[in-house]
Protein backbone atom coordinates (compact mmCIF):
# COMPACT_ATOMS: atom_id res chain seq x y z
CA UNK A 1 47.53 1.72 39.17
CA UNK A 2 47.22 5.46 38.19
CA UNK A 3 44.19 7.31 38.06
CA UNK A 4 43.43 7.28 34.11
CA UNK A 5 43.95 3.21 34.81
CA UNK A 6 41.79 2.98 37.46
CA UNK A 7 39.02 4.87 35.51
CA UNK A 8 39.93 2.62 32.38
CA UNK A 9 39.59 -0.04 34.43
CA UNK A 10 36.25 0.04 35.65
CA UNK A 11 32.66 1.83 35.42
CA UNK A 12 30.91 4.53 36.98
CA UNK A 13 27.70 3.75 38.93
CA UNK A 14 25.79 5.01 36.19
CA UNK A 15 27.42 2.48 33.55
CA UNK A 16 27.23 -0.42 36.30
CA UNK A 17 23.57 -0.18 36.33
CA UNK A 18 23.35 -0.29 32.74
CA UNK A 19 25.71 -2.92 32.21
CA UNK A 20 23.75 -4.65 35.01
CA UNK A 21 20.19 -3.82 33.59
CA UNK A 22 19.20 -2.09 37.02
CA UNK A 23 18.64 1.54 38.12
CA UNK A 24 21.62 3.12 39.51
CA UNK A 25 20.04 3.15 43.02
CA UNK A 26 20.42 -0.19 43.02
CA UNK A 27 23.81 0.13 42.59
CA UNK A 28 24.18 2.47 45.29
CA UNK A 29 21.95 0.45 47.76
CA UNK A 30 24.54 -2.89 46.51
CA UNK A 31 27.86 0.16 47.85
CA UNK A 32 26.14 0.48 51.27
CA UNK A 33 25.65 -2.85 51.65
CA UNK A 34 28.96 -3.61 51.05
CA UNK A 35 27.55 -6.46 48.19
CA UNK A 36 29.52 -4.68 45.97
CA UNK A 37 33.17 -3.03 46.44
CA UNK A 38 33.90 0.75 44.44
CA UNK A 39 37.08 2.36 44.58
CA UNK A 40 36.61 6.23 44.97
CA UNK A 41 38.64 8.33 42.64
CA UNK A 42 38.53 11.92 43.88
CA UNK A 43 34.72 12.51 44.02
CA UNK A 44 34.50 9.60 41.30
CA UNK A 45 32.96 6.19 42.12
CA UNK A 46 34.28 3.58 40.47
CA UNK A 47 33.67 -0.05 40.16
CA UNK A 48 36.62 -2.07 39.06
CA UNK A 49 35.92 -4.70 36.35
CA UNK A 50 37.71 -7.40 38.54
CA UNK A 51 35.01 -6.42 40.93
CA UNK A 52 32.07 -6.66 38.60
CA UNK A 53 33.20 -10.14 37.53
CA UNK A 54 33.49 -11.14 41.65
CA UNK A 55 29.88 -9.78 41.91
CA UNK A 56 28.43 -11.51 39.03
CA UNK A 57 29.89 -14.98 39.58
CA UNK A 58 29.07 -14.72 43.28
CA UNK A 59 25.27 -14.47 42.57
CA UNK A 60 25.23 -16.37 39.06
CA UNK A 61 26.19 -19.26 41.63
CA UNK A 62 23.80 -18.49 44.09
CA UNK A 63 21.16 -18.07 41.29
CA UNK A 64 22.33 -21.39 39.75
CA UNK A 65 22.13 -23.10 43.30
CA UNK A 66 18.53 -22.21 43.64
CA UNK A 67 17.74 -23.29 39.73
CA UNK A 68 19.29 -26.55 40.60
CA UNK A 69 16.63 -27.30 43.51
């Protein structure tokens, strides 16, 4: 995957805390904890769209879990 692709491919944190309705520290704090995988891009952070979709089904399950009780 080339750069340009890469960048294509997924969002910055800024548009991943938008997309995810949160503040972009949030998005940072989700990076350190490792909850959420970026791919760094020169001094870019990127999260993949593969990634995003691995996040959000991971915790719409959890969340769905704890509906279901």
């Amino acid at each position: 995957m080339t750069t340009e692709q890469a960048i294509r491919a997924g969002r910055s944190i800024q548009e991943t805390a938008e997309f995810l309705g949160v503040h972009a520290n949030h998005v940072r704090n989700l990076l350190a904890r490792k909850a959420l995988r970026a791919t760094h891009i020169g001094r870019r952070i990127i999260v993949l769209n593969a990634e995003l979709d691995r996040f959000l089904a991971q915790h719409t399950e959890s969340a769905t879990a704890v509906d279901a009780r």
